[in-house]
PDB file of N, CA and C in Angstrom:
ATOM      1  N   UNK A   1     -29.364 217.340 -13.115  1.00  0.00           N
ATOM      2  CA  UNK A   1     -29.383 215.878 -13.159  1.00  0.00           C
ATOM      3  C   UNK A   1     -27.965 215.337 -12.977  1.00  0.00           C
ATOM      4  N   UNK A   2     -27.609 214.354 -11.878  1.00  0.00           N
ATOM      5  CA  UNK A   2     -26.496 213.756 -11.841  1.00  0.00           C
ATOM      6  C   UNK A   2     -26.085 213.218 -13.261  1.00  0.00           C
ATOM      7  N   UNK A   3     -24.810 212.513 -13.442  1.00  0.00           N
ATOM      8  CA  UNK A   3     -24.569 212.138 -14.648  1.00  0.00           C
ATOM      9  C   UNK A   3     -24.484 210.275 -14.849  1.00  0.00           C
ATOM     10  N   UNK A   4     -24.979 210.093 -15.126  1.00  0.00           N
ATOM     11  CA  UNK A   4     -24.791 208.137 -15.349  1.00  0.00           C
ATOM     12  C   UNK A   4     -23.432 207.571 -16.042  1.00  0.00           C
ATOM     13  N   UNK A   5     -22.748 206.556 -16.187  1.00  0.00           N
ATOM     14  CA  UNK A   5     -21.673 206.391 -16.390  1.00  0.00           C
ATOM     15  C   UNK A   5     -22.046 205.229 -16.882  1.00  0.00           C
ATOM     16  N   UNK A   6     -21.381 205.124 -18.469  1.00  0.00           N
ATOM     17  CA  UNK A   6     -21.590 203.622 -18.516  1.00  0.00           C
ATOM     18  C   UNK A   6     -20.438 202.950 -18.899  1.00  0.00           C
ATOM     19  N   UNK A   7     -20.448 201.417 -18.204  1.00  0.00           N
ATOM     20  CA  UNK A   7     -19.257 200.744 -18.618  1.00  0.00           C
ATOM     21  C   UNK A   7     -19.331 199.509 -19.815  1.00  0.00           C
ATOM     22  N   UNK A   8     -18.797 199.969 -20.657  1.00  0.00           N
ATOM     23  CA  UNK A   8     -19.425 199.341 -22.146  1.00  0.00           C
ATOM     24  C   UNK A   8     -18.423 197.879 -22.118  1.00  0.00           C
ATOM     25  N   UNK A   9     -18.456 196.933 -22.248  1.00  0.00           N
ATOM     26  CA  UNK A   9     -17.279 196.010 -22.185  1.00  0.00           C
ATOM     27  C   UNK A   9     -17.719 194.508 -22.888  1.00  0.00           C
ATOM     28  N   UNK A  10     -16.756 193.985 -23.447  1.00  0.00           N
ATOM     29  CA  UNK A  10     -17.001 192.623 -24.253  1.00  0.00           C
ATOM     30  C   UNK A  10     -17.114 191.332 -23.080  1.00  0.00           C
ATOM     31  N   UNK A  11     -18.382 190.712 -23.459  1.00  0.00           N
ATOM     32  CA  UNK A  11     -18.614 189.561 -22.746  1.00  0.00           C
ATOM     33  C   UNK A  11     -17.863 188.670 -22.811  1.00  0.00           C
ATOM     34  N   UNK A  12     -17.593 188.665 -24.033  1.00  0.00           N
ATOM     35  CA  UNK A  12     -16.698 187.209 -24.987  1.00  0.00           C
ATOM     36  C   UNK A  12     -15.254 187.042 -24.225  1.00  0.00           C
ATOM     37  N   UNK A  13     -14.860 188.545 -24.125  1.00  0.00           N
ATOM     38  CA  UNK A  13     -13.207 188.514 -23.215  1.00  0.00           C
ATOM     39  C   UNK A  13     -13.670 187.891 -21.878  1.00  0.00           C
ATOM     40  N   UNK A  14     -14.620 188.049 -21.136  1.00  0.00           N
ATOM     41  CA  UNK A  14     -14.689 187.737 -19.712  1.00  0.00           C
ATOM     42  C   UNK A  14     -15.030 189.222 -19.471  1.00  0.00           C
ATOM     43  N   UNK A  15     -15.121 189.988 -19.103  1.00  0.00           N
ATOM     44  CA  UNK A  15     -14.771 191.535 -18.839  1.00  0.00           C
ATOM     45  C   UNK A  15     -15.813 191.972 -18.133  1.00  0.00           C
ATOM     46  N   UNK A  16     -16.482 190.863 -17.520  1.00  0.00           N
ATOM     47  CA  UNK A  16     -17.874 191.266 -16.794  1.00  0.00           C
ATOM     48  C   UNK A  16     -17.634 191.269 -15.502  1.00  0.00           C
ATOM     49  N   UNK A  17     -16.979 190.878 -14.793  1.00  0.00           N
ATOM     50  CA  UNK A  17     -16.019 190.884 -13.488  1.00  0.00           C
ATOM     51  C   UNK A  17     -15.272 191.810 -13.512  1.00  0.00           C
ATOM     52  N   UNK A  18     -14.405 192.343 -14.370  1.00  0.00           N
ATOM     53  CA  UNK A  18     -13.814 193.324 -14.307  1.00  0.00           C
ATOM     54  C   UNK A  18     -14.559 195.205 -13.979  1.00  0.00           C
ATOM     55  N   UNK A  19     -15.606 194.979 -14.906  1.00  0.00           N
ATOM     56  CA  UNK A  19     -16.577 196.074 -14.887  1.00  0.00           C
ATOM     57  C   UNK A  19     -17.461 196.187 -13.928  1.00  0.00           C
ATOM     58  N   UNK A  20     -17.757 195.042 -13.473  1.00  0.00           N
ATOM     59  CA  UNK A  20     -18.418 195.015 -12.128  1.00  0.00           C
ATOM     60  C   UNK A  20     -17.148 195.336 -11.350  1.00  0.00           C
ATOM     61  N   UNK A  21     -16.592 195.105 -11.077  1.00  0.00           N
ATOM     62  CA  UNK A  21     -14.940 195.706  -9.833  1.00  0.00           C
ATOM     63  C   UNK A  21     -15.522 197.486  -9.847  1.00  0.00           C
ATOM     64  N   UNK A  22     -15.140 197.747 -11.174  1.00  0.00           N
ATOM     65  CA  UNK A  22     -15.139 199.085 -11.406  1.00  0.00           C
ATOM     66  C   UNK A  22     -15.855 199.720 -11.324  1.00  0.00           C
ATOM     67  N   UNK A  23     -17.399 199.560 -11.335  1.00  0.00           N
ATOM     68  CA  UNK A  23     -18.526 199.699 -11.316  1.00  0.00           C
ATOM     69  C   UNK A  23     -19.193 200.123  -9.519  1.00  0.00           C
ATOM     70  N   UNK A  24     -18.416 199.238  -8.491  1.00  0.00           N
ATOM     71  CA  UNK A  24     -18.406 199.180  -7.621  1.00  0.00           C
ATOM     72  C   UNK A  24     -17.769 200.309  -6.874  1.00  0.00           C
ATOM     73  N   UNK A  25     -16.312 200.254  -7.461  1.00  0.00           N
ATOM     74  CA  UNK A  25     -15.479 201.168  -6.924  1.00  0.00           C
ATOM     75  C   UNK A  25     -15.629 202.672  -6.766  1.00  0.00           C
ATOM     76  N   UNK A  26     -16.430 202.673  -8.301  1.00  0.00           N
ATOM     77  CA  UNK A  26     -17.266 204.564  -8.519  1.00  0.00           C
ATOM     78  C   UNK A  26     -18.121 204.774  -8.130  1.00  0.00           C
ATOM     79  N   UNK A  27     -19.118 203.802  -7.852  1.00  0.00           N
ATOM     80  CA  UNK A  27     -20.536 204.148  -6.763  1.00  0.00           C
ATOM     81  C   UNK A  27     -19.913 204.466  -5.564  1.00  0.00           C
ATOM     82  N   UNK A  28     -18.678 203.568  -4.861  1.00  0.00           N
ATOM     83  CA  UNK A  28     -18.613 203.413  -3.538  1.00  0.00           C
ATOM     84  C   UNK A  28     -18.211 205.403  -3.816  1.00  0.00           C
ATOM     85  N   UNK A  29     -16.913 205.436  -4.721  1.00  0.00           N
ATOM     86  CA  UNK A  29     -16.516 206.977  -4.304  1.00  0.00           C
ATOM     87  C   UNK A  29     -17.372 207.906  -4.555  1.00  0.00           C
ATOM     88  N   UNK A  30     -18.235 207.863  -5.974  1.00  0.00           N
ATOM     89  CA  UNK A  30     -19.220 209.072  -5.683  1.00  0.00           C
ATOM     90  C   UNK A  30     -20.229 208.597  -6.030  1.00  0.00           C
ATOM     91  N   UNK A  31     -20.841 208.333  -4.483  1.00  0.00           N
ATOM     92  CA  UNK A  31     -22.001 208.131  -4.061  1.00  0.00           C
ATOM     93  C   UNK A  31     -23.037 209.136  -3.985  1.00  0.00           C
ATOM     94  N   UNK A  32     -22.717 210.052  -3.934  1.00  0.00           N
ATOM     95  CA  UNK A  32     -23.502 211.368  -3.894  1.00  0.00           C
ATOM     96  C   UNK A  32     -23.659 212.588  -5.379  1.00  0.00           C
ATOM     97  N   UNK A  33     -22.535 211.642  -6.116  1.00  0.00           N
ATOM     98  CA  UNK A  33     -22.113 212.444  -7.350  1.00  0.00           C
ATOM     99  C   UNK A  33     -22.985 211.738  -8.613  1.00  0.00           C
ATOM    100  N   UNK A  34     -23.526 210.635  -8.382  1.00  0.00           N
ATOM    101  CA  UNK A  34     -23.814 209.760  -9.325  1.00  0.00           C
ATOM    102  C   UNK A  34     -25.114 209.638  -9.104  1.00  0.00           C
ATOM    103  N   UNK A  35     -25.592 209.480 -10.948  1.00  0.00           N
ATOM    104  CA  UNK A  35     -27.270 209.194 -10.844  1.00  0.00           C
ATOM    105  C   UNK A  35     -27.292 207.594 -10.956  1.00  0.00           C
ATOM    106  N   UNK A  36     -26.201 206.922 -11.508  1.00  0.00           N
ATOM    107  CA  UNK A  36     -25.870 205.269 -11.517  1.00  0.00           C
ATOM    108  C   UNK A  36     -24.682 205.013 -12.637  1.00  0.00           C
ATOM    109  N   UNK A  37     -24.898 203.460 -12.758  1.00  0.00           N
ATOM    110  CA  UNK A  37     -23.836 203.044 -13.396  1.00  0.00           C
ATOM    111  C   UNK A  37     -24.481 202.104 -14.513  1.00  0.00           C
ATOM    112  N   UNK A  38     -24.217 201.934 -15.535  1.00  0.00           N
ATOM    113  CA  UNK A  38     -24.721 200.973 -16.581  1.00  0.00           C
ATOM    114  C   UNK A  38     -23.876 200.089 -17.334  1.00  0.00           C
ATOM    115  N   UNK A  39     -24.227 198.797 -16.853  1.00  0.00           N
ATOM    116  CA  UNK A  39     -23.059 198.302 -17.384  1.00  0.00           C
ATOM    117  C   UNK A  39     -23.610 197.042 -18.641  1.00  0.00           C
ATOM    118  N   UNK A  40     -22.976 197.762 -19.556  1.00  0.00           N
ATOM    119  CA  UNK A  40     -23.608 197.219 -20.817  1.00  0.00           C
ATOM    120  C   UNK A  40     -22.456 196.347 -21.966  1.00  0.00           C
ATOM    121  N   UNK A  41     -23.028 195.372 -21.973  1.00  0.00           N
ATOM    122  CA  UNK A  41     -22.396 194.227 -23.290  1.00  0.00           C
ATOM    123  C   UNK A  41     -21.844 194.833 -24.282  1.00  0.00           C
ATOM    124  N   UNK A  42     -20.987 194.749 -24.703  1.00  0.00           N
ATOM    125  CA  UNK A  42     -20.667 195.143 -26.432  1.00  0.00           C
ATOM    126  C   UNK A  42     -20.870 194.224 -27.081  1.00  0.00           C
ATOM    127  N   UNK A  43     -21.079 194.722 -28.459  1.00  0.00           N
ATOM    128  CA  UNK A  43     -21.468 193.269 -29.674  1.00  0.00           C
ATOM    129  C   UNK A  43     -20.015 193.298 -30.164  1.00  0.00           C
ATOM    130  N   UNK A  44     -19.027 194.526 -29.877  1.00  0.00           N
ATOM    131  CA  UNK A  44     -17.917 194.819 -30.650  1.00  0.00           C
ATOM    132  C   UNK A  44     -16.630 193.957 -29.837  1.00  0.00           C
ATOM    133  N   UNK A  45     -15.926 192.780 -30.444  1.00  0.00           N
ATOM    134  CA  UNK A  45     -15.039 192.284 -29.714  1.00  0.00           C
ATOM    135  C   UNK A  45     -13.676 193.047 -29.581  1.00  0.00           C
ATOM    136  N   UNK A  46     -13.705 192.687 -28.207  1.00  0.00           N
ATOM    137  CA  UNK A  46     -12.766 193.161 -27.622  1.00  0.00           C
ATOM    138  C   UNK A  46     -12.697 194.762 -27.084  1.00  0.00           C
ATOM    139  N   UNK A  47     -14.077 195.376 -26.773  1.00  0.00           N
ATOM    140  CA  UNK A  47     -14.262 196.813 -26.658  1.00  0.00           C
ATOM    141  C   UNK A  47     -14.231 196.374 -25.264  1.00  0.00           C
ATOM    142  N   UNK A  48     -13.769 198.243 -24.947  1.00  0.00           N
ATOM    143  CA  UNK A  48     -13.658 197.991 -23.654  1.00  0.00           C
ATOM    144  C   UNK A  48     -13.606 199.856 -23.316  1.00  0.00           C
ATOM    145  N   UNK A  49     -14.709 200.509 -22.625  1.00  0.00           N
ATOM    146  CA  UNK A  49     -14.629 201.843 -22.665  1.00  0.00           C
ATOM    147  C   UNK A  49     -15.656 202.394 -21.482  1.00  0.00           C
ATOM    148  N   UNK A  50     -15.077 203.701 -20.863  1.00  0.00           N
ATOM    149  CA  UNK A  50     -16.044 203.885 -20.078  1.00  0.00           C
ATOM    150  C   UNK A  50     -16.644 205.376 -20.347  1.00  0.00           C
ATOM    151  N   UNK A  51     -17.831 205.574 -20.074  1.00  0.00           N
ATOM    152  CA  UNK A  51     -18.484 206.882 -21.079  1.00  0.00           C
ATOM    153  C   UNK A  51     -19.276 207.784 -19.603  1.00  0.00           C
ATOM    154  N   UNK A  52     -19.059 208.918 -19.655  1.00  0.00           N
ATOM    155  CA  UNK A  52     -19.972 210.036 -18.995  1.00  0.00           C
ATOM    156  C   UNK A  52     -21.386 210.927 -19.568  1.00  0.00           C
ATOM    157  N   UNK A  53     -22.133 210.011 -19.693  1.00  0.00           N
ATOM    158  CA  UNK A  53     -23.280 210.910 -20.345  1.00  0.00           C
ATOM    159  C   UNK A  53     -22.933 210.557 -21.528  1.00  0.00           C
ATOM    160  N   UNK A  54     -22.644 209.646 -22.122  1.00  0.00           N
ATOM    161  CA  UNK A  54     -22.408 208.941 -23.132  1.00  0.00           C
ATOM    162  C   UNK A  54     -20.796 209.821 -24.325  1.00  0.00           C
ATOM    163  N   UNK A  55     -20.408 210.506 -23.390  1.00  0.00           N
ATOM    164  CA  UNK A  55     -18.750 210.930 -23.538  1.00  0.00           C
ATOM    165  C   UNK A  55     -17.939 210.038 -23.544  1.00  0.00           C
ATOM    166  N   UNK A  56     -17.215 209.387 -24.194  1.00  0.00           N
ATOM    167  CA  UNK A  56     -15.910 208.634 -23.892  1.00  0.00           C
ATOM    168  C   UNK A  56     -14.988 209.312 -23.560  1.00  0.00           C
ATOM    169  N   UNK A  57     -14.699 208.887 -22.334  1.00  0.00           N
ATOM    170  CA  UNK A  57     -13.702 209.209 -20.902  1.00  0.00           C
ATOM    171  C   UNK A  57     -12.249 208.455 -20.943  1.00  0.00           C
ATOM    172  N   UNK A  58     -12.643 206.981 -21.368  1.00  0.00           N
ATOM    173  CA  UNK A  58     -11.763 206.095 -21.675  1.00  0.00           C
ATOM    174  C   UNK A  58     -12.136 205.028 -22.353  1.00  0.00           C
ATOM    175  N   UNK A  59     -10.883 204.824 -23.466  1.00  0.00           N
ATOM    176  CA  UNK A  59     -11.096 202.985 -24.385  1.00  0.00           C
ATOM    177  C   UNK A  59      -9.712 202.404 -23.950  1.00  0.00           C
ATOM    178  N   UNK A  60     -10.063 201.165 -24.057  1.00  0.00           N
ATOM    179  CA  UNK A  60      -8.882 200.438 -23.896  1.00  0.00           C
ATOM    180  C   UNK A  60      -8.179 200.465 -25.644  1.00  0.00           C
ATOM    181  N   UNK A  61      -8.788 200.476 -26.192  1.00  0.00           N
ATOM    182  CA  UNK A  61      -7.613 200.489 -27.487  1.00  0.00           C
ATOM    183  C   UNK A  61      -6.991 201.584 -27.473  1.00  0.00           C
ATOM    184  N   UNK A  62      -7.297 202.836 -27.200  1.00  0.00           N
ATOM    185  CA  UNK A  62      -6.866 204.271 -27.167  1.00  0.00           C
ATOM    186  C   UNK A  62      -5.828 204.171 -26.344  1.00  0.00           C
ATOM    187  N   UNK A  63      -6.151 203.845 -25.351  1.00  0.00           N
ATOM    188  CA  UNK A  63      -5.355 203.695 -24.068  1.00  0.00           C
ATOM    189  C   UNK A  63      -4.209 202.432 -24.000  1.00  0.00           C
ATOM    190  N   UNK A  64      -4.057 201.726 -24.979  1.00  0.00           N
ATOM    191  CA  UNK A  64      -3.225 200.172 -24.970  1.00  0.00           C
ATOM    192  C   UNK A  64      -3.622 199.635 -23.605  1.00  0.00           C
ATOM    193  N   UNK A  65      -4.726 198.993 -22.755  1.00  0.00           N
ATOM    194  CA  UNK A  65      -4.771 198.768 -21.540  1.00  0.00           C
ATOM    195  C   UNK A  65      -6.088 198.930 -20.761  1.00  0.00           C
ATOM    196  N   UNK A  66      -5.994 198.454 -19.893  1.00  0.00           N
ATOM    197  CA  UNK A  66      -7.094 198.963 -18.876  1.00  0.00           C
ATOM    198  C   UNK A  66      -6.496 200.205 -17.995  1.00  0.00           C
ATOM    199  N   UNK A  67      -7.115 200.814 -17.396  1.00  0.00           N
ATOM    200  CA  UNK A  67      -6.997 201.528 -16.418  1.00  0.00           C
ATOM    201  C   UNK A  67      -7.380 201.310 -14.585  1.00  0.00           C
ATOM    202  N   UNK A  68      -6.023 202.254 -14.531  1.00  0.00           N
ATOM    203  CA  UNK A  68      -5.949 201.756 -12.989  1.00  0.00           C
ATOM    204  C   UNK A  68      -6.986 202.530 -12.152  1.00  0.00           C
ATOM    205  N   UNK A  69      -7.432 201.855 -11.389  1.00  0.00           N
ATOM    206  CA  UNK A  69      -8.828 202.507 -10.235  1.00  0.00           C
ATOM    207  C   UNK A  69      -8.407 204.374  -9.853  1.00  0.00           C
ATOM    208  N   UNK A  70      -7.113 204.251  -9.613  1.00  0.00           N
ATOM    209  CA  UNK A  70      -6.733 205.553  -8.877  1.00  0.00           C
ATOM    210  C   UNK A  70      -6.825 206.298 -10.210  1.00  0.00           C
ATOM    211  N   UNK A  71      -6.568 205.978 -11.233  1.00  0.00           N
ATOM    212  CA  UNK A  71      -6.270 207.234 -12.481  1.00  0.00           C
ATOM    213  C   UNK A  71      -8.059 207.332 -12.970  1.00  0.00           C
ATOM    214  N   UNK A  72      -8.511 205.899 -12.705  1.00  0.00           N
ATOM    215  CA  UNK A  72      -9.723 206.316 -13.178  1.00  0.00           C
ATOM    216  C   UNK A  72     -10.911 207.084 -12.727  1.00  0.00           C
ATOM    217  N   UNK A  73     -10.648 206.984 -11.303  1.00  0.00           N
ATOM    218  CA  UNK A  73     -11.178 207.608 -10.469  1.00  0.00           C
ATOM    219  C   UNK A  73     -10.847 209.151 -10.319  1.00  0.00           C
ATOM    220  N   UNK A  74     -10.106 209.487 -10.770  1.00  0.00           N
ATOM    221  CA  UNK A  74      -9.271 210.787 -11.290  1.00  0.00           C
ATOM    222  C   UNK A  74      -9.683 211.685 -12.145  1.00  0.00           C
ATOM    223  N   UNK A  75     -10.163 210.625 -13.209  1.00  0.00           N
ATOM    224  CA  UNK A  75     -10.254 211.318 -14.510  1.00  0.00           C
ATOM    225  C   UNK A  75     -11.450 211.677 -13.771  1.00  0.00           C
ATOM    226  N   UNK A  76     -12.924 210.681 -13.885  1.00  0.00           N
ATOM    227  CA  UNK A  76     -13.869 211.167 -13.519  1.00  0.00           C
ATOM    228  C   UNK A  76     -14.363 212.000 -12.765  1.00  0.00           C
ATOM    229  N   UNK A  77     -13.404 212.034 -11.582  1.00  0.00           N
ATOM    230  CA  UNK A  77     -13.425 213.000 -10.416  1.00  0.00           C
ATOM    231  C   UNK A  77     -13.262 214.505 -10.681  1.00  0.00           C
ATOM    232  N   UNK A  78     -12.349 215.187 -12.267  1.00  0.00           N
ATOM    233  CA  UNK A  78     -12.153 216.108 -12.566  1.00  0.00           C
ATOM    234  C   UNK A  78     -13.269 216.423 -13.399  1.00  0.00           C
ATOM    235  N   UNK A  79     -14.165 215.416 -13.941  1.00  0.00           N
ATOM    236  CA  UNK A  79     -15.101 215.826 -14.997  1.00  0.00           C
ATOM    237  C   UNK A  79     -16.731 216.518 -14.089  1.00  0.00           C
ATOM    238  N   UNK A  80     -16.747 215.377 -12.961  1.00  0.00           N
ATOM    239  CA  UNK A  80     -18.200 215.565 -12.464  1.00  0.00           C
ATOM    240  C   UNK A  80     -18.510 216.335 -11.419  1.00  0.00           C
ATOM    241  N   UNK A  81     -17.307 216.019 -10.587  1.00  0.00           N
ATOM    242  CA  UNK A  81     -17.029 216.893  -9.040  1.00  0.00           C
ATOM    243  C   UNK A  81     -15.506 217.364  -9.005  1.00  0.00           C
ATOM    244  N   UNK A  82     -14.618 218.755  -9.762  1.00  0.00           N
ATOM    245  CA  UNK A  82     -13.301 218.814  -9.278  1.00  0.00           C
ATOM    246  C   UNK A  82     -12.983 219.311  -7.895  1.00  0.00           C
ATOM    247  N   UNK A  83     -13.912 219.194  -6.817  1.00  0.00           N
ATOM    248  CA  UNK A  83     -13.418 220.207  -5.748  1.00  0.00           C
ATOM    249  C   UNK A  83     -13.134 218.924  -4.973  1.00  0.00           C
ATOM    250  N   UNK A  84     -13.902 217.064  -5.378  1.00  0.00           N
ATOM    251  CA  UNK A  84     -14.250 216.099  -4.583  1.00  0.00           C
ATOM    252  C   UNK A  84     -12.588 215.889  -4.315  1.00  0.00           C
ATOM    253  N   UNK A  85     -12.381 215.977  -3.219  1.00  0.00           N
ATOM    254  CA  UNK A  85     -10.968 214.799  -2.409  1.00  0.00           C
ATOM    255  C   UNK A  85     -11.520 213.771  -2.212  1.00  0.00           C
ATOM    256  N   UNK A  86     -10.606 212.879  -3.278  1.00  0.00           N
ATOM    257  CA  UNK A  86     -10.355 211.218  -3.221  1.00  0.00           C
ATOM    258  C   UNK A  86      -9.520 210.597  -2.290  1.00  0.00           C
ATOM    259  N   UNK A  87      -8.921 211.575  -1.159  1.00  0.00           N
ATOM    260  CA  UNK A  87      -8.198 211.202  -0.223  1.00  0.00           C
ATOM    261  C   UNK A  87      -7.173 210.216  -0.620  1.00  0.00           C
ATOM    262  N   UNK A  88      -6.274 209.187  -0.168  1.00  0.00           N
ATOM    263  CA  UNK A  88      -5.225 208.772  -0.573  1.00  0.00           C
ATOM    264  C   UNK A  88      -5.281 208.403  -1.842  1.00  0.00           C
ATOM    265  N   UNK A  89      -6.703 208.411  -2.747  1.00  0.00           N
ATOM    266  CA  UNK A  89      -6.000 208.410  -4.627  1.00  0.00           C
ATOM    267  C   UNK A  89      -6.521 208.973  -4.790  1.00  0.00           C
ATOM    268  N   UNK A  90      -5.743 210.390  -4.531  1.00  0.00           N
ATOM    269  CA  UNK A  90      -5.770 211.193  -4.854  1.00  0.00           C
ATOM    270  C   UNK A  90      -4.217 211.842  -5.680  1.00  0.00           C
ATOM    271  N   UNK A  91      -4.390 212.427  -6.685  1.00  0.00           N
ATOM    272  CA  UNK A  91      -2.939 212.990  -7.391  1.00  0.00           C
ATOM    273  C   UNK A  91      -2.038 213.800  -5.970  1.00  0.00           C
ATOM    274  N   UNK A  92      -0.845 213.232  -6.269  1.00  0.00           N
ATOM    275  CA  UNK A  92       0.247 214.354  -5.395  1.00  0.00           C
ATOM    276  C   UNK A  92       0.266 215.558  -5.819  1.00  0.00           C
ATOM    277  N   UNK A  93      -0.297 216.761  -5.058  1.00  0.00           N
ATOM    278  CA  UNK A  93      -0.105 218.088  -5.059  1.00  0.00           C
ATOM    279  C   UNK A  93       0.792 218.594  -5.084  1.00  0.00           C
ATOM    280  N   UNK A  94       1.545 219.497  -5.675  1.00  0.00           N
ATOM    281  CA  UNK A  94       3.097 220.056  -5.901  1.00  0.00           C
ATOM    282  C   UNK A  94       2.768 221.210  -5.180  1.00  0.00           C
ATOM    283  N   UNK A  95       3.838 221.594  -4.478  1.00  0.00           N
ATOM    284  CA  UNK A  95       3.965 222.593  -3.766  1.00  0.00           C
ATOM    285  C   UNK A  95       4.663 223.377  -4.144  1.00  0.00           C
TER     286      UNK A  95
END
């Protein structure tokens, strides 16, 4: 079974535009990797977290911040598919 991803986020901040951005951005990259995306309200203000199979991957309090598309796309990319090339965000390879 692919894995679902959900993006948990506070209404009250606005953060529903934001999660939709993001939401978008991980279907577009793994499209083939993903069973979907769920993007769900918090009752908890000011939460802000994104979960793999209900894993937390990332919080914004943990993290002081949001996260950037390329790192986030990163993280996930090592959890569900590590062989997937993200092509230009992708981490610099050391030689």
């Amino acid at each position: 079974m692919k894995p679902i991803i959900t993006i948990e986020y506070c209404p009250k901040c606005g953060w529903l535009l934001r999660s939709a951005y993001i939401a978008q951005e991980l279907l577009t990259t793994f499209v083939n990797d993903l069973e979907g995306i769920l993007l769900k309200p918090s009752e908890e203000g000011g939460h802000f977290s994104i979960q793999i199979n209900e894993v937390v991957v990332f919080d914004r309090k943990e993290q002081a911040g949001f996260p950037e598309i390329k790192t986030l796309k990163q993280i996930i990319r090592d959890i569900i598919n590590p062989e997937k090339d993200l092509g230009h965000s992708d981490k610099k390879k050391e030689n």
